[in-house]
Structure formats: structure tokens, C-alpha cells
Protein backbone atom coordinates (compact mmCIF):
# COMPACT_ATOMS: atom_id res chain seq x y z
CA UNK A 1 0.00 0.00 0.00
CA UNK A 2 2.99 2.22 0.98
CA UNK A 3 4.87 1.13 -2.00
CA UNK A 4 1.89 2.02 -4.42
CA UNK A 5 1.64 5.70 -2.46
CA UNK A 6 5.03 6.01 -3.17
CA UNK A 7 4.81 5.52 -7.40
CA UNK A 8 2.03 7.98 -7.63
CA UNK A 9 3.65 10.45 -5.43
CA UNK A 10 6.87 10.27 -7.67
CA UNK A 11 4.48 10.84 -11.15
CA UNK A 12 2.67 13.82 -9.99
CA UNK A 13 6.49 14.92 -8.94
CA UNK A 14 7.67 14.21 -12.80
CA UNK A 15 4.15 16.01 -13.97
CA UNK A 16 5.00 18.80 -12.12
CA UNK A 17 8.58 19.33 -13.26
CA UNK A 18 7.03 19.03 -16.86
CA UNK A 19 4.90 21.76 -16.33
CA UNK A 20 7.28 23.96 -14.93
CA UNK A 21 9.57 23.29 -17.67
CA UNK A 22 6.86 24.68 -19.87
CA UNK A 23 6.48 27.39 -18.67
CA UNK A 24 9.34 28.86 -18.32
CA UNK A 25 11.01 31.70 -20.58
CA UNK A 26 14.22 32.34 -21.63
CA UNK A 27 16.11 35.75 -23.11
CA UNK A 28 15.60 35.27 -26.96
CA UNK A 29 15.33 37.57 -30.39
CA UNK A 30 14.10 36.46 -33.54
CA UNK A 31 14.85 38.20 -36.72
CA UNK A 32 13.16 37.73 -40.16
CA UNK A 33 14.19 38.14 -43.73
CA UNK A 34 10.71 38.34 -45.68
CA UNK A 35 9.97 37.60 -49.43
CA UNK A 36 13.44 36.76 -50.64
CA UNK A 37 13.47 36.62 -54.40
CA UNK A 38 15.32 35.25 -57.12
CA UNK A 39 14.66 36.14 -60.75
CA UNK A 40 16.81 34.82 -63.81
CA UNK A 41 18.84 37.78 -65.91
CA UNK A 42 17.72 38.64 -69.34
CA UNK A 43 19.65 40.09 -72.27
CA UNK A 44 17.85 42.40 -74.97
CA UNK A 45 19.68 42.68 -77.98
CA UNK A 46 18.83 46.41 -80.21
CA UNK A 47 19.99 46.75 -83.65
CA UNK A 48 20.73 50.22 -85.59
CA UNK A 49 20.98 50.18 -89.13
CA UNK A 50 21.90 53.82 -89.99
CA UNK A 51 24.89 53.85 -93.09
CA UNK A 52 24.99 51.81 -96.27
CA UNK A 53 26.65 53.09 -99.29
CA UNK A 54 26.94 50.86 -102.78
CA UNK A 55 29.14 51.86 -105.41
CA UNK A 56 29.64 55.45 -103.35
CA UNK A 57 26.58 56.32 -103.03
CA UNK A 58 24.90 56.89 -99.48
CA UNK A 59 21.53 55.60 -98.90
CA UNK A 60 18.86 57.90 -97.80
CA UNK A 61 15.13 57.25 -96.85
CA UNK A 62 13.14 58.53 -100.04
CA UNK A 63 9.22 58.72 -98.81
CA UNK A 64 7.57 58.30 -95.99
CA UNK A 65 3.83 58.44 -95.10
CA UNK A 66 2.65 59.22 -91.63
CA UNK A 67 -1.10 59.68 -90.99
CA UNK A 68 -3.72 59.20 -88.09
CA UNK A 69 -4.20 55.35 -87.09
CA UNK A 70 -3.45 53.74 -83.69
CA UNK A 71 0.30 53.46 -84.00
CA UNK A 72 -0.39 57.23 -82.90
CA UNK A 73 0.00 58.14 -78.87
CA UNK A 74 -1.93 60.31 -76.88
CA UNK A 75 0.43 62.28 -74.81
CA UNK A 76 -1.58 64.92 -72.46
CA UNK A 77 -5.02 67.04 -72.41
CA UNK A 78 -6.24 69.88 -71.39
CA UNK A 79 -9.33 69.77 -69.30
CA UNK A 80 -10.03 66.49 -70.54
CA UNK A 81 -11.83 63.60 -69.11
CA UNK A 82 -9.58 60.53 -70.15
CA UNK A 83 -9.37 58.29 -66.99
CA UNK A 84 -6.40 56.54 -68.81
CA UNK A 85 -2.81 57.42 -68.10
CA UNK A 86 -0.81 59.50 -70.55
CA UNK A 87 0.38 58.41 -72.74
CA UNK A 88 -1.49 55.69 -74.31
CA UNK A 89 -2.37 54.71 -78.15
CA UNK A 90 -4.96 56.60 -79.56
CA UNK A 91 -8.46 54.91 -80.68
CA UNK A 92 -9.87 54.84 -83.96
CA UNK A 93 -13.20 55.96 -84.26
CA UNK A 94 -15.92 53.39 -84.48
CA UNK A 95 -18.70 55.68 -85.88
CA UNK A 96 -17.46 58.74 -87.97
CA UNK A 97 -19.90 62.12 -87.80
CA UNK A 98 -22.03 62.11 -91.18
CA UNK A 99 -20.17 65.43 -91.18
CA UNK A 100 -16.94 65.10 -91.57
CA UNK A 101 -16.53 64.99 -95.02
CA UNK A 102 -13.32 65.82 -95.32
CA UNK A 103 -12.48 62.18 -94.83
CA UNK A 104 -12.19 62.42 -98.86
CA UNK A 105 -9.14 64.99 -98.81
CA UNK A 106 -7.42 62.32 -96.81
CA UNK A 107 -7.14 58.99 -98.05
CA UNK A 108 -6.18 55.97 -95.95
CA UNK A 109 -5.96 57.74 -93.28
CA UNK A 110 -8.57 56.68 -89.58
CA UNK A 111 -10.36 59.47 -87.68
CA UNK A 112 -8.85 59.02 -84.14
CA UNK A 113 -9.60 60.62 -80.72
CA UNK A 114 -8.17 59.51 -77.15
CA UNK A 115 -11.48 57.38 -76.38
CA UNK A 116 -13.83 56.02 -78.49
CA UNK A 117 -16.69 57.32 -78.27
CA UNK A 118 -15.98 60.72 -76.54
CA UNK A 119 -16.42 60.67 -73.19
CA UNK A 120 -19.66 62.61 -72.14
CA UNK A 121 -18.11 64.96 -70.12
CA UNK A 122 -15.65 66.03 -73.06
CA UNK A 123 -18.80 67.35 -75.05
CA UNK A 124 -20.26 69.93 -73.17
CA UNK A 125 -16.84 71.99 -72.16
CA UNK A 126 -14.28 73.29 -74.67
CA UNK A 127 -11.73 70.72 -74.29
CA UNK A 128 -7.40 69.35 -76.00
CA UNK A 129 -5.80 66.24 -76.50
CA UNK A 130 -2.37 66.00 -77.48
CA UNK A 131 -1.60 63.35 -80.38
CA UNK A 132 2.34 62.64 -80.64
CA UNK A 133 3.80 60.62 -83.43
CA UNK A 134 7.55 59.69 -83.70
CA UNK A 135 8.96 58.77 -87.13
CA UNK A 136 12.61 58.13 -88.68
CA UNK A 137 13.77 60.07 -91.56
CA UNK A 138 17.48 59.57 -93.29
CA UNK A 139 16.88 61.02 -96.50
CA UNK A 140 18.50 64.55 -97.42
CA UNK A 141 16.70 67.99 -95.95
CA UNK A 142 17.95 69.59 -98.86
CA UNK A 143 14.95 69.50 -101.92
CA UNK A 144 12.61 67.48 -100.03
CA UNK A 145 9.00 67.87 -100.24
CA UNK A 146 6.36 68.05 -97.31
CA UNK A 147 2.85 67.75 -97.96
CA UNK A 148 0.49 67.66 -94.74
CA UNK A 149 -3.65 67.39 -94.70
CA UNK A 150 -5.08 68.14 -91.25
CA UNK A 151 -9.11 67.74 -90.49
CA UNK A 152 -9.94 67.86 -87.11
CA UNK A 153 -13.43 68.20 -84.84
CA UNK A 154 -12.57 71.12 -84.12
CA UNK A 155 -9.42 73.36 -83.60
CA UNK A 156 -6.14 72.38 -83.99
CA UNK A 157 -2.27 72.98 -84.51
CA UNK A 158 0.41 70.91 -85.33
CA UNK A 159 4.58 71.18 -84.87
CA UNK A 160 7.28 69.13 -86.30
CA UNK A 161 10.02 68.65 -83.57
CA UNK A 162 8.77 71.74 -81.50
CA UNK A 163 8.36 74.00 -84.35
CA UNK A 164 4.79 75.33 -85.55
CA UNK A 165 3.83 74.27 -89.03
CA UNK A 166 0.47 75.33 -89.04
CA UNK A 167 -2.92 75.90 -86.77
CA UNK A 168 -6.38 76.56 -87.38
CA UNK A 169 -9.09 77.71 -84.16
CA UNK A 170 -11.85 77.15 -86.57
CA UNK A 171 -15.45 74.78 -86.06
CA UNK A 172 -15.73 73.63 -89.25
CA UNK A 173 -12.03 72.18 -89.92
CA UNK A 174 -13.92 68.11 -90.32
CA UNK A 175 -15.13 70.03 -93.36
CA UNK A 176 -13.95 69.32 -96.75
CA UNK A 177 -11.98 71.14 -98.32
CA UNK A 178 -8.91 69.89 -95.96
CA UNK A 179 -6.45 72.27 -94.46
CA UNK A 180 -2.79 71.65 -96.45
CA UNK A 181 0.31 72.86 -95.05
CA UNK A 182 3.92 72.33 -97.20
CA UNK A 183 7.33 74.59 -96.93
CA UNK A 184 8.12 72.96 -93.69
CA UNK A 185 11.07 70.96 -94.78
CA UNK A 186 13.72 72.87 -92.46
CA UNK A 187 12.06 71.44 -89.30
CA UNK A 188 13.09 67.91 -90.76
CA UNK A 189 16.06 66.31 -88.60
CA UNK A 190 18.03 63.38 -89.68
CA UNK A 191 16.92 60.18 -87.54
CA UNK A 192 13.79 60.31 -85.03
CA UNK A 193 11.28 63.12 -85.53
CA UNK A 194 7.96 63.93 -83.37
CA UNK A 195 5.10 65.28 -84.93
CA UNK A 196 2.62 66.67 -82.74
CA UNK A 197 -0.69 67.70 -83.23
CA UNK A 198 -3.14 69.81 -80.58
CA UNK A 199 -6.59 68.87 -81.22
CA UNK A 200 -9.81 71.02 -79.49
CA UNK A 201 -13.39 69.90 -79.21
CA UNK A 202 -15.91 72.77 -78.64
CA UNK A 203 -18.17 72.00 -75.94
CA UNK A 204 -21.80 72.38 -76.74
CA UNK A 205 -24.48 72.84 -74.24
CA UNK A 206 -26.24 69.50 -73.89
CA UNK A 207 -23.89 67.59 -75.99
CA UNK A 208 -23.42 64.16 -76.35
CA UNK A 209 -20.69 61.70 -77.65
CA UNK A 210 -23.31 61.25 -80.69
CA UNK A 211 -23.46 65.23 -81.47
CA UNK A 212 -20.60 66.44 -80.71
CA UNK A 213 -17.73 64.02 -81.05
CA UNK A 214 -13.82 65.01 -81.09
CA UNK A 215 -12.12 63.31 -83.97
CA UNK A 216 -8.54 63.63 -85.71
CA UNK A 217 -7.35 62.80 -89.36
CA UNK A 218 -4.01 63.95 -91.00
CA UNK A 219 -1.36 62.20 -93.07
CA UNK A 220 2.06 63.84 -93.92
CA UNK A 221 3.72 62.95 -96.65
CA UNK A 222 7.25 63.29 -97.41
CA UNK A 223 8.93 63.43 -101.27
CA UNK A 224 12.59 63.06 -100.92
CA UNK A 225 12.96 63.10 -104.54
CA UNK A 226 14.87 59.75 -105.07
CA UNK A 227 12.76 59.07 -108.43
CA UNK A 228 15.04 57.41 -110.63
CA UNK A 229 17.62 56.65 -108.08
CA UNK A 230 18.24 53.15 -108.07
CA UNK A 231 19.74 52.57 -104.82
CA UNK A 232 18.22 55.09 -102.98
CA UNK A 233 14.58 52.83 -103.92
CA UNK A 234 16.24 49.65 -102.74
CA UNK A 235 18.00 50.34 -99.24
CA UNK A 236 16.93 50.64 -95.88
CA UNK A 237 17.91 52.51 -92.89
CA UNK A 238 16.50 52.20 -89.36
CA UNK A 239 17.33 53.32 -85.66
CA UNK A 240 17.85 51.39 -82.33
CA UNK A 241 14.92 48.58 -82.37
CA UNK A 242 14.58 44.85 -82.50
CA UNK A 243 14.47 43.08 -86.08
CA UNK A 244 10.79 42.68 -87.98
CA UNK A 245 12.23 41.46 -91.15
CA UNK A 246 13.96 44.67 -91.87
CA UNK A 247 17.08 43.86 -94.80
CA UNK A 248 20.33 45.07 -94.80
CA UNK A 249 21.08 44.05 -98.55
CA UNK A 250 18.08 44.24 -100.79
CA UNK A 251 20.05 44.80 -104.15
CA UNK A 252 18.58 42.77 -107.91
CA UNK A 253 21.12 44.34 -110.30
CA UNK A 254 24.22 43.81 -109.25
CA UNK A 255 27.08 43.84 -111.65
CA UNK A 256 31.22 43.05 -111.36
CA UNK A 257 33.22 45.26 -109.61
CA UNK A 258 30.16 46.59 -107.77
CA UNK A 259 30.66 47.27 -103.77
CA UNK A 260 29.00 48.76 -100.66
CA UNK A 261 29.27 49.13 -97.15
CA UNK A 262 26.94 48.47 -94.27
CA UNK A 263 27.63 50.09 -90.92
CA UNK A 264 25.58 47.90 -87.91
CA UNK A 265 25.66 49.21 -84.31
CA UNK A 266 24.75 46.77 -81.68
CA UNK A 267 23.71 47.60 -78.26
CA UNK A 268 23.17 44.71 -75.62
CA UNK A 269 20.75 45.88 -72.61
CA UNK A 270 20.47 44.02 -69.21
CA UNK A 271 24.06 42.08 -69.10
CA UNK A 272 27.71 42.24 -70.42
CA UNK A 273 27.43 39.76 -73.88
CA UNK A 274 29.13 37.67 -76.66
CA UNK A 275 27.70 39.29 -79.95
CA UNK A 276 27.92 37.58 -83.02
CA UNK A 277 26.56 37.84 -86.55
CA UNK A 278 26.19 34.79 -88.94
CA UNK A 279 24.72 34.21 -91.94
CA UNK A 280 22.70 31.00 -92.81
CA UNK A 281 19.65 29.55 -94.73
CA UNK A 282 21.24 30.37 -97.91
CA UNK A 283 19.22 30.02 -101.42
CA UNK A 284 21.68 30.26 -104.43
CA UNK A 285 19.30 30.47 -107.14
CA UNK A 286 20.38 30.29 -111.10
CA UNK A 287 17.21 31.47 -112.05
CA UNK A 288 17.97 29.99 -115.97
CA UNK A 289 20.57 30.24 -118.20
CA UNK A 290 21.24 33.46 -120.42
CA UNK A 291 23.12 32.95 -123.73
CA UNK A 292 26.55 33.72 -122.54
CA UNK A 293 26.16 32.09 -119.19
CA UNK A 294 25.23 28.67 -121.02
CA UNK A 295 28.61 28.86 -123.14
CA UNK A 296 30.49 29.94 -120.14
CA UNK A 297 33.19 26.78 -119.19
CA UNK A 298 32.29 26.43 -115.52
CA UNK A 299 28.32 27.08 -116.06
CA UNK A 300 26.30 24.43 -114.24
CA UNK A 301 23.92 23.77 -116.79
CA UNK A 302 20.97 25.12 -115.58
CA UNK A 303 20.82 22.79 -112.80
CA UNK A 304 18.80 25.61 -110.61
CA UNK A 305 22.17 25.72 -108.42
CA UNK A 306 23.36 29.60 -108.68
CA UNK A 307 26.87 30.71 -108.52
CA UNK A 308 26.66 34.36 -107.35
CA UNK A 309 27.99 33.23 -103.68
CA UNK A 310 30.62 32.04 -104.95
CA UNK A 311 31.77 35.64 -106.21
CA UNK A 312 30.53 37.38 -103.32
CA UNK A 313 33.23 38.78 -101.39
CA UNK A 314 32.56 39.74 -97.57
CA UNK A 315 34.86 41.62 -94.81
CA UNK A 316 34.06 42.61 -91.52
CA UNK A 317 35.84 44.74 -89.19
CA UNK A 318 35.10 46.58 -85.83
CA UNK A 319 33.73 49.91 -86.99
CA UNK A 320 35.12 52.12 -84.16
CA UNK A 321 34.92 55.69 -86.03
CA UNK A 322 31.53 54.04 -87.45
CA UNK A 323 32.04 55.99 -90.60
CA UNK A 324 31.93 52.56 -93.08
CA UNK A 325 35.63 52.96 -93.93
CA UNK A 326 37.88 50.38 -92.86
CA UNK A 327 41.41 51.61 -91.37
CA UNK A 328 44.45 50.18 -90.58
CA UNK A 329 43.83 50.45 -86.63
CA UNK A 330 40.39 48.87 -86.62
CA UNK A 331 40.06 44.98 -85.99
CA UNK A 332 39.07 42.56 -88.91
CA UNK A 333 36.92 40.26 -87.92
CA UNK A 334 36.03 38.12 -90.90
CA UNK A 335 36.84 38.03 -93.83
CA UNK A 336 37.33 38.29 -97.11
CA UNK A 337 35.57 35.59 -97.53
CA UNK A 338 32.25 34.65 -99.12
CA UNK A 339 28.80 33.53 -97.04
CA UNK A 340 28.94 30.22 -98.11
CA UNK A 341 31.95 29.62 -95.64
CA UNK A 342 32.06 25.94 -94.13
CA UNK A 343 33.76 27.85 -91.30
CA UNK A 344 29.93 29.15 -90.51
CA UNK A 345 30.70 32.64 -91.81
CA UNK A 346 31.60 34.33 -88.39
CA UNK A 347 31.15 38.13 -89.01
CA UNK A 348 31.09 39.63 -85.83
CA UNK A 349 33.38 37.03 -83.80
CA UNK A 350 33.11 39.02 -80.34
CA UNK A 351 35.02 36.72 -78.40
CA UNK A 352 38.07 38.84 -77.01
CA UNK A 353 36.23 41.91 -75.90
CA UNK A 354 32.31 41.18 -74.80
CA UNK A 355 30.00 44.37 -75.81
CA UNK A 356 29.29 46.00 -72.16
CA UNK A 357 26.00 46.96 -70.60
CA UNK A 358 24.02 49.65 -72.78
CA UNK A 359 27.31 50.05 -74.65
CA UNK A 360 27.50 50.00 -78.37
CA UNK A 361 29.47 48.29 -81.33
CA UNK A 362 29.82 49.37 -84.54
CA UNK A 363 30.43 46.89 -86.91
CA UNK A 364 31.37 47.18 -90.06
CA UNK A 365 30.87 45.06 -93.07
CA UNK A 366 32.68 45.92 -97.42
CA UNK A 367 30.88 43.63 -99.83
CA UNK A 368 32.66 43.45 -103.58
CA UNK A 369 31.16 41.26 -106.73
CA UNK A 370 34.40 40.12 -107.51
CA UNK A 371 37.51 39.65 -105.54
CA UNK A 372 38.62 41.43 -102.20
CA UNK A 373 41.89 43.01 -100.91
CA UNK A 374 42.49 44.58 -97.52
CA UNK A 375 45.55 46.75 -98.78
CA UNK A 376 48.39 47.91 -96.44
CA UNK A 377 47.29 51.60 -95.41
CA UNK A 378 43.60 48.74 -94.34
CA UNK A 379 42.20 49.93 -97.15
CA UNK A 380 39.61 47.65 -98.94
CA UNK A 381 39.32 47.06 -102.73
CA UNK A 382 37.29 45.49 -104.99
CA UNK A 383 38.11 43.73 -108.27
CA UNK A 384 35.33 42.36 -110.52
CA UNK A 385 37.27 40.65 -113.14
CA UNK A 386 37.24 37.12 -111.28
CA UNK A 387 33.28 37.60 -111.75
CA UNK A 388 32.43 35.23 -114.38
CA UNK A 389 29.30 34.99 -117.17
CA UNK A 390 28.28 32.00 -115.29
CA UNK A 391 26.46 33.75 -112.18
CA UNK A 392 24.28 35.79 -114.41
CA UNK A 393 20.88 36.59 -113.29
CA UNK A 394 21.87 34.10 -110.80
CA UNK A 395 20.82 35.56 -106.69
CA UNK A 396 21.29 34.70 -103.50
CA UNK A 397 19.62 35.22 -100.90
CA UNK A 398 20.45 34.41 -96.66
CA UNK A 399 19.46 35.15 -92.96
CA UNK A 400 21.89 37.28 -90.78
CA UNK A 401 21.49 35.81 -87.44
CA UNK A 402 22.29 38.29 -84.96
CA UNK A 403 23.29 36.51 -81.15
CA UNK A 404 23.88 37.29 -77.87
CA UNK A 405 25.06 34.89 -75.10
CA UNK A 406 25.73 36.16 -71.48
CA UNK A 407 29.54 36.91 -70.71
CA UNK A 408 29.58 36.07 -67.19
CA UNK A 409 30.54 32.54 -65.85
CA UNK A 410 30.91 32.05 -69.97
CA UNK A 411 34.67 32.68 -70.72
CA UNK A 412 35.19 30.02 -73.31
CA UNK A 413 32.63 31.18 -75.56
CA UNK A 414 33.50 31.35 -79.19
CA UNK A 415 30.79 32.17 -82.18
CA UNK A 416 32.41 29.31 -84.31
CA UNK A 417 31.20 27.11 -81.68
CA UNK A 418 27.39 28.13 -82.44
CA UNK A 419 25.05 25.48 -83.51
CA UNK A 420 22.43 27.46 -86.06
CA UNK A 421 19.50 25.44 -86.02
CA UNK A 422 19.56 25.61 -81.97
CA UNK A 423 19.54 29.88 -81.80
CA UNK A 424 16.88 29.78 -84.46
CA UNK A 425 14.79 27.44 -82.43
């Protein structure tokens, strides 16, 4: 009986010293580091495309259209009810006013506003919307020819790069006949322009978004006189962007001895980068066989096989002065050599000097229809007498790849190491 007193005195002892245990509290600190993240680099490769010369002659942008469509931003307003923040893309307008007739002054051009339909409370006060438009021009300044139709519910005025080309307070300006404006050709820059275009609608008392809409409609065009200019009709400059199926080469009458010179600036955004430019997918077409190309010795035949790569002559150096001339100083990096190149036509092999954060490289790239020399002084010459009667009306056409690879943790990189059908992929 004792014994059994004993055991359930020494549990309740144990039970007790557990409880204590529990309960008591010890000098502590607890520190947190919330919401740690991780997120993978990127790398966002730009191209610029802004020199090409053949035979000598420079290319220049020869026309360009710019009218009222939804590629157009709305940048500010004054008194204005848009709830969206500026700037945004402008709207086309679903429902044109009977009235605005002027629509026939302008073809191919869409009536736009900043909302669509007007907002209510836009139609009963005199309110502006800003319309902004940004557009590349290379052509000369020199001789050029501006042509610009405006209609507008109501008032407007427009500037090219901050300059006023023309403005009309008028109601009646959706009217036809449009209001033309030309002589403007000094406020042309070379490279990115801004037109800009102030648009009022008069309020009315009781208005609605059926009676008293805003509404824009315009289109500039711009002559830069290149009629009868071969080259100047079959090149193509651009600024900083990424690729859409722009060309660098877009030539269908090339003869031997003919040259020209690209200038390419790269720009790598994000991280440090190998940059390389290839060329594959190549189609060397022979198109048939002329007279003198079916006596020529080495002709195919007419097997649909072209020869032209084979007299295509390429060189490719680093473009530091970015002026399209190669000198002595400046590195080659491929070349001369033709496309066709089993050693995957490397033009562009940055492997000794990465292209840095939102830095740029200029490359530069001499193409000859015959043979190439890179002459003591660096020079580059071109020789067509190796061009044969067997590549004529032959073409050829190819992809240039541009590629970027991180630099860091990738020191071994090399762009004659590059697989093509993976990067395309």
C-alpha cells in the first residue's frame, strides 16, 4: 500500500517538473528576412541600321507616309476627361460624324480621338488632347517635299520637332476642303522626328458623344525626290529597335566590280554579352541560263544551283569611327571571304572583348562582286574581273542571325562554336 503511495507520489512529482519546464522563458530575439526573391537575368539585344553606301553612293530614306491610325499616342489634355494614363495609343473611331466629309481629302488615313466614343463629359466643355507621333527620316533635308492634310473636330495645330507648321481655331475644320500645309522641310532632322498635333473639341451645351464628337485625321507625306535613283529605292535605314524582317542588302542588279558598305551598331541591354553575326539559310538560285552564261566553261547547266555566292566577297571589321571605312587600326573580324563559308561565316566574332552593358558596337561590313583586298594603309578594294558569265541573273539570298550569349561565368565562348538550327529554335 505504501509502495503504491510512493509511485504515484513520484508521477505527480515528474508532472510537475514538466509543467514547470513549460512554462518557463528564456532571453531570446528572432529576426526575419521576408519575401526573398530570385529572378533569372535577361539580355535584350537592339539593332541600328543607320549607313549603307553601294558603289559610293549613301543611302537615304526617299518617302515616308505618316497619318492618323493607332500606332499614334496620346500624350496629355487639357481639361479632358480621359481616366487613362498618358500616354497611351490613340483609338480609332468606331462611328465617324455624317459630317466630316473631309475624310475624302485624306485617303487611308482613320479618324482618331483619345477614347472612343468621346467621353460625355468632353462634349459639353471646350476641351485638348495631345496626339504625338515619332517617325525616322534619313533622306537629305535639302529638296525634299512636305505635304500635310489636317481635319480635325474642331481646332487644332500641329509642330514638327517643337516648331509650328500650321494651326487653325476654326469649327468647321472636319469640313472638306482639308487644311494643307507644305514649306516645312527645315524642321526635318536626320533620324527620329515627333510630330505633334493639338486637337480642341468645342463643348456644346447639352452635348453628347453622338453630337458632338472630337475626332482627328491627318497624313504627312514626305517626297525626298529619289525618283530614278536606283539605290536610294532599294535600301533601308533604321534606328535602335529589335528586327521585324527589316534587310540590310536588298540589291537585284548587281554587276562586277560593284561594292557597298553596311555600318551595324549593336547595343546589348540588361548584361555584359558575346555578340555575333552569322549568316545561314542560304538560297543560291540560277534562275535559268542566259546565252553567254550557257557557253560559259564552268556554267552548271541550268541545274537551278546559282553561282553568285561564290563571287561574293565579304569583310568585316570593328567599326570604331563608325564611318563605313575600314582603317588600318580597326580589328578585322572576318573576312574576305564569301557567305557560303564551311567555317559558318563568323562576321562579328566578339570573343576577345564582350560588348558591355548599354554600350554599343559598330560593326562594319565591305561587300565586292568580284575579288577582295584589304591593302596595307587597311584599305579595302574590290576587283570584278574574277566575276564570271556564269552567275548571271543568278541571286542569293540568306538570314543574318544576330546573337547574344551572357559573358559572365561564360569565358570560353566562341561564335564558331554556335550550332544554327539551336539559336533559331
Amino acid at each position: 500500500m505504501n509502495k503504491k503511495i510512493l509511485i504515484s507520489l513520484g508521477i505527480i512529482g515528474i508532472a510537475a517538473a514538466l509543467a514547470i519546464g513549460a512554462t518557463t522563458a528564456f532571453f531570446s530575439d528572432t529576426e526575419t528576412s521576408s519575401n526573398n526573391i530570385l529572378v533569372a537575368g535577361s539580355i535584350d539585344l537592339k539593332v541600328d541600321h543607320t549607313k549603307q553606301t553601294y558603289n559610293n553612293v549613301d543611302c537615304k530614306t526617299c518617302d515616308v507616309e505618316i497619318k492618323s491610325d493607332t500606332s499614334n499616342l496620346v500624350v496629355a489634355t487639357i481639361s479632358g476627361n480621359d481616366p487613362i494614363s498618358f500616354p497611351h495609343p490613340a483609338v480609332a473611331v468606331s462611328s465617324p460624324h455624317p459630317a466630316w466629309t473631309v475624310s475624302g481629302d485624306i485617303p487611308d488615313a482613320t479618324w482618331i480621338w483619345a477614347t472612343d466614343p468621346t467621353l460625355a463629359g468632353d462634349t459639353t466643355q471646350n476641351i485638348s488632347y495631345t496626339f504625338e507621333r515619332e517617325f525616322e527620316w534619313y533622306g537629305p533635308v535639302d529638296g525634299i517635299i512636305l505635304t500635310l492634310g489636317v481635319g480635325a473636330d474642331n481646332g487644332f495645330a500641329v509642330f514638327l520637332n517643337g516648331n509650328p507648321v500650321g494651326a487653325d481655331t476654326s469649327e468647321f475644320n472636319y469640313q472638306s476642303p482639308a487644311q494643307t500645309y507644305s514649306g516645312f522641310g527645315s524642321f526635318l532632322i536626320q533620324g527620329m522626328n515627333k510630330l505633334t498635333i493639338e486637337v480642341t473639341n468645342k463643348g456644346i451645351i447639352n452635348g453628347t458623344p453622338e453630337t458632338n464628337p472630337g475626332g482627328l485625321l491627318y497624313k504627312l507625306v514626305i517626297d525626298g525626290q529619289c525618283e530614278g535613283d536606283y539605290f536610294k529605292t532599294h535600301c533601308s535605314l533604321w534606328g535602335l529597335k529589335d528586327l521585324e524582317g527589316e534587310k540590310f542588302f536588298n540589291l537585284d542588279d548587281i554587276k562586277p566590280g560593284d561594292y557597298g558598305t553596311n555600318v551595324i551598331s549593336l547595343h546589348v541591354y540588361n548584361n555584359d554579352a558575346w555578340v555575333c553575326l552569322l549568316a545561314n539559310n542560304f538560297e543560291d538560285n540560277d534562275n535559268g541560263l542566259t546565252e553567254p552564261e550557257e557557253q560559259a566553261s564552268d556554267s552548271t547547266g541550268g541545274d537551278g544551283e546559282g553561282e553568285l555566292s561564290q563571287y561574293l566577297s565579304f569583310v568585316s571589321w570593328e567599326d570604331e569611327n563608325q564611318n563605313g571605312i575600314h582603317e588600318l587600326s580597326e580589328t578585322i573580324l572576318f573576312g574576305p571571304g564569301n557567305l557560303t563559308d564551311p567555317t559558318k561565316i563568323v562576321i562579328g566574332d566578339s570573343t576577345t572583348n564582350p560588348i558591355i552593358d548599354s554600350m554599343t558596337e559598330y560593326i562594319g561590313i565591305a561587300w565586292c562582286a568580284g575579288t577582295q583586298v584589304i591593302e596595307g594603309d587597311g584599305t579595302i578594294t574590290c576587283n570584278g574581273s574574277s566575276m564570271g558569265n556564269n552567275c548571271q541573273s543568278d541571286s542569293l539570298s540568306s538570314d543574318l542571325i544576330l546573337y547574344a550569349e551572357q559573358w559572365r561565368n561564360n569565358p570560353d565562348f566562341t561564335c564558331k562554336d554556335l550550332i544554327l538550327e539551336e539559336i533559331e529554335e
